[in-house]
Each structure stands twice: as C-alpha cells, then as structure tokens.
Protein backbone atom coordinates (compact mmCIF):
# COMPACT_ATOMS: atom_id res chain seq x y z
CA UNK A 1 -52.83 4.49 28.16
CA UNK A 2 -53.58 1.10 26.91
CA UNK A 3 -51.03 0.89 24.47
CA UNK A 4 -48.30 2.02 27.42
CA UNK A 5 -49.98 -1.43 29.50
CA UNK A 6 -49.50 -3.52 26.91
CA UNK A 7 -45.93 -2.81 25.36
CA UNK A 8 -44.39 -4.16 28.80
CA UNK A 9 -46.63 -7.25 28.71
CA UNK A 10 -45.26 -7.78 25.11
CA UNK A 11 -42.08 -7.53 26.11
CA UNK A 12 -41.65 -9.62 28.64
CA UNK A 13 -43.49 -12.50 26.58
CA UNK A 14 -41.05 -12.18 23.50
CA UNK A 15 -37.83 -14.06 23.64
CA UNK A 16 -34.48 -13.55 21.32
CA UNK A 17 -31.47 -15.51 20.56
CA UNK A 18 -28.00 -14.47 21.99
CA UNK A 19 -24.97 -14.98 19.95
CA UNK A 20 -21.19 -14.63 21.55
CA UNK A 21 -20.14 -11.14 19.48
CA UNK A 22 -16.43 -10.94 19.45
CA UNK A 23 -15.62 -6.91 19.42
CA UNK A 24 -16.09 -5.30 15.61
CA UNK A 25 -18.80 -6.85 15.42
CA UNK A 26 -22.52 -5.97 15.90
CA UNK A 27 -25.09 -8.74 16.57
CA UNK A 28 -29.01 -7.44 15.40
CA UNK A 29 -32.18 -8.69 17.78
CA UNK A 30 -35.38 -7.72 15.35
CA UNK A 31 -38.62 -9.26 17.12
CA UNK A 32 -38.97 -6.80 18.94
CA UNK A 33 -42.04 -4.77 18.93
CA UNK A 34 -40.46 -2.02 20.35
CA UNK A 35 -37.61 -1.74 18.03
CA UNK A 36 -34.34 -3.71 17.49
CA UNK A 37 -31.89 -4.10 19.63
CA UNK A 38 -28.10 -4.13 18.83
CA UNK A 39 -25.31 -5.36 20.29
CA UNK A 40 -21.48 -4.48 20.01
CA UNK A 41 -18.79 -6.26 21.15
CA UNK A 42 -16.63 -3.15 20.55
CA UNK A 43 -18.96 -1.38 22.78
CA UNK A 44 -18.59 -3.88 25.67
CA UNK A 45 -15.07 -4.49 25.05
CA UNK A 46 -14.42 -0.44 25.40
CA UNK A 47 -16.28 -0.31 28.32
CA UNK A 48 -13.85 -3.69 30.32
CA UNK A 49 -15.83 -6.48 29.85
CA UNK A 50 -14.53 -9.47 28.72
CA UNK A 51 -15.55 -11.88 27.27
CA UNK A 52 -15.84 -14.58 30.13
CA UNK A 53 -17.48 -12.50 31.77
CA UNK A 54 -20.82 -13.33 29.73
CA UNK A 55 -19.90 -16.49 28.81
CA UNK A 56 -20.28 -18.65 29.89
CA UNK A 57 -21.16 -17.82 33.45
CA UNK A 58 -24.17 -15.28 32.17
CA UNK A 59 -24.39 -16.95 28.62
CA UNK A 60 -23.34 -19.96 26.78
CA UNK A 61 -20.98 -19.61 23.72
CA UNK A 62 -22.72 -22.31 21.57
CA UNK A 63 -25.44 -20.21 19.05
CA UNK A 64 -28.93 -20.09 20.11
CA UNK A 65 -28.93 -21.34 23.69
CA UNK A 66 -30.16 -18.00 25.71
CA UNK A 67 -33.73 -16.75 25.01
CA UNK A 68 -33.34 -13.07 26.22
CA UNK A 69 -36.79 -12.26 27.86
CA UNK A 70 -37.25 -7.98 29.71
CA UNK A 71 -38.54 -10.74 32.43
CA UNK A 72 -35.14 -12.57 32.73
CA UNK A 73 -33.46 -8.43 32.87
CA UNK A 74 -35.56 -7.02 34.69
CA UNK A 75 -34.73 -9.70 37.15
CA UNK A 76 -30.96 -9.32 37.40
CA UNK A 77 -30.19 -11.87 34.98
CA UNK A 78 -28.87 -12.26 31.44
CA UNK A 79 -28.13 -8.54 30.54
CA UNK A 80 -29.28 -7.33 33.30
CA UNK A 81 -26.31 -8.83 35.53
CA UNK A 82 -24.75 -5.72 35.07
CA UNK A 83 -27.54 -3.51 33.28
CA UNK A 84 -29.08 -2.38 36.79
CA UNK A 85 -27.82 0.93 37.45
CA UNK A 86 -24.77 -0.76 38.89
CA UNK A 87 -22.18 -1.23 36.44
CA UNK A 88 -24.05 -0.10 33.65
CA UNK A 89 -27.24 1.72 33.05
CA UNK A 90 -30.31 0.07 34.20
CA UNK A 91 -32.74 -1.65 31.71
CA UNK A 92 -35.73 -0.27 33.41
CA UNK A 93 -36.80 2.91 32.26
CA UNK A 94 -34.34 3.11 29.90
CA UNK A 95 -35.75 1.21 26.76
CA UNK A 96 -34.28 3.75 24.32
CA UNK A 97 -31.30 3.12 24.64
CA UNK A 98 -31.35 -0.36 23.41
CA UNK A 99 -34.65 -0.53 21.31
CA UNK A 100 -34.61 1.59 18.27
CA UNK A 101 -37.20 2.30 15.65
C-alpha cells in the first residue's frame, strides 16, 4: 500500500525534457521510476496530429524547453491537452500504456 502512495508522489515531482519528434522517429524519456516513456512521431502522425498542433502552442520546438511533470497532465496540459479521454486516452489510470519496464 505504501509503495502504491508513493509512486504518484514520485511522479508528479520528476520532470523530463520534450524534444519536437518528426514522424519515424521515436524520442526515449528514461527518469522515470515507473518505466520509460516513448514517443513516436509516426504514432501521432497516424493518428492526425500535426505537428503545430504541439508546437508550439502546447510545446516549443527549440530542445529542452518543456519539463513534462504527471502534475502538468494530469492537469490538462502538455500531453494531456489531448490525453484526457477526449481525443486520446486519458493519462490517468492508464500509466501502462506509456511507462514501460
């Protein structure tokens, strides 16, 4: 029970770079605790989003600006502008399917 209070707590205090990712290719986030996190610009790209979509109204394009936070998500913003059960699947509860081990 412990460990399931603290993972969130973790989370929401660890931060990440984003990187634009142009589609074929695959940018790696590996701090983590609960796994790391990939993300495919083919993936997006196959699923209609452009490019401008993300950047620069969610994210900048210049390397290293945006510390992702599950805070910042979880809140509707950064990846969760459209990961909240909306137009894609929502963050919350569904940590699998970005974090791997």
């Amino acid at each position: 029970m412990k460990k399931k209070l603290l993972i969130p707590a973790v989370l929401l205090c660890t931060a990440t770079l984003a990187l634009a990712v142009p589609p074929g290719k695959i940018l790696e986030f590996s701090k983590s605790m609960m796994g790391k996190v990939t993300f495919s610009g083919e993936v997006h790209k196959n699923a209609g989003v452009k490019c401008g979509e993300c950047h620069t109204k969610v994210f900048e394009y210049k390397k290293g600006t945006a510390k992702i936070t599950m805070a910042k998500i979880y809140a509707g913003e950064q990846c969760g502008t459209c990961h909240n059960g909306g137009r894609a699947f929502a963050a919350k509860g569904n940590c699998k399917r970005c974090h791997k081990r």
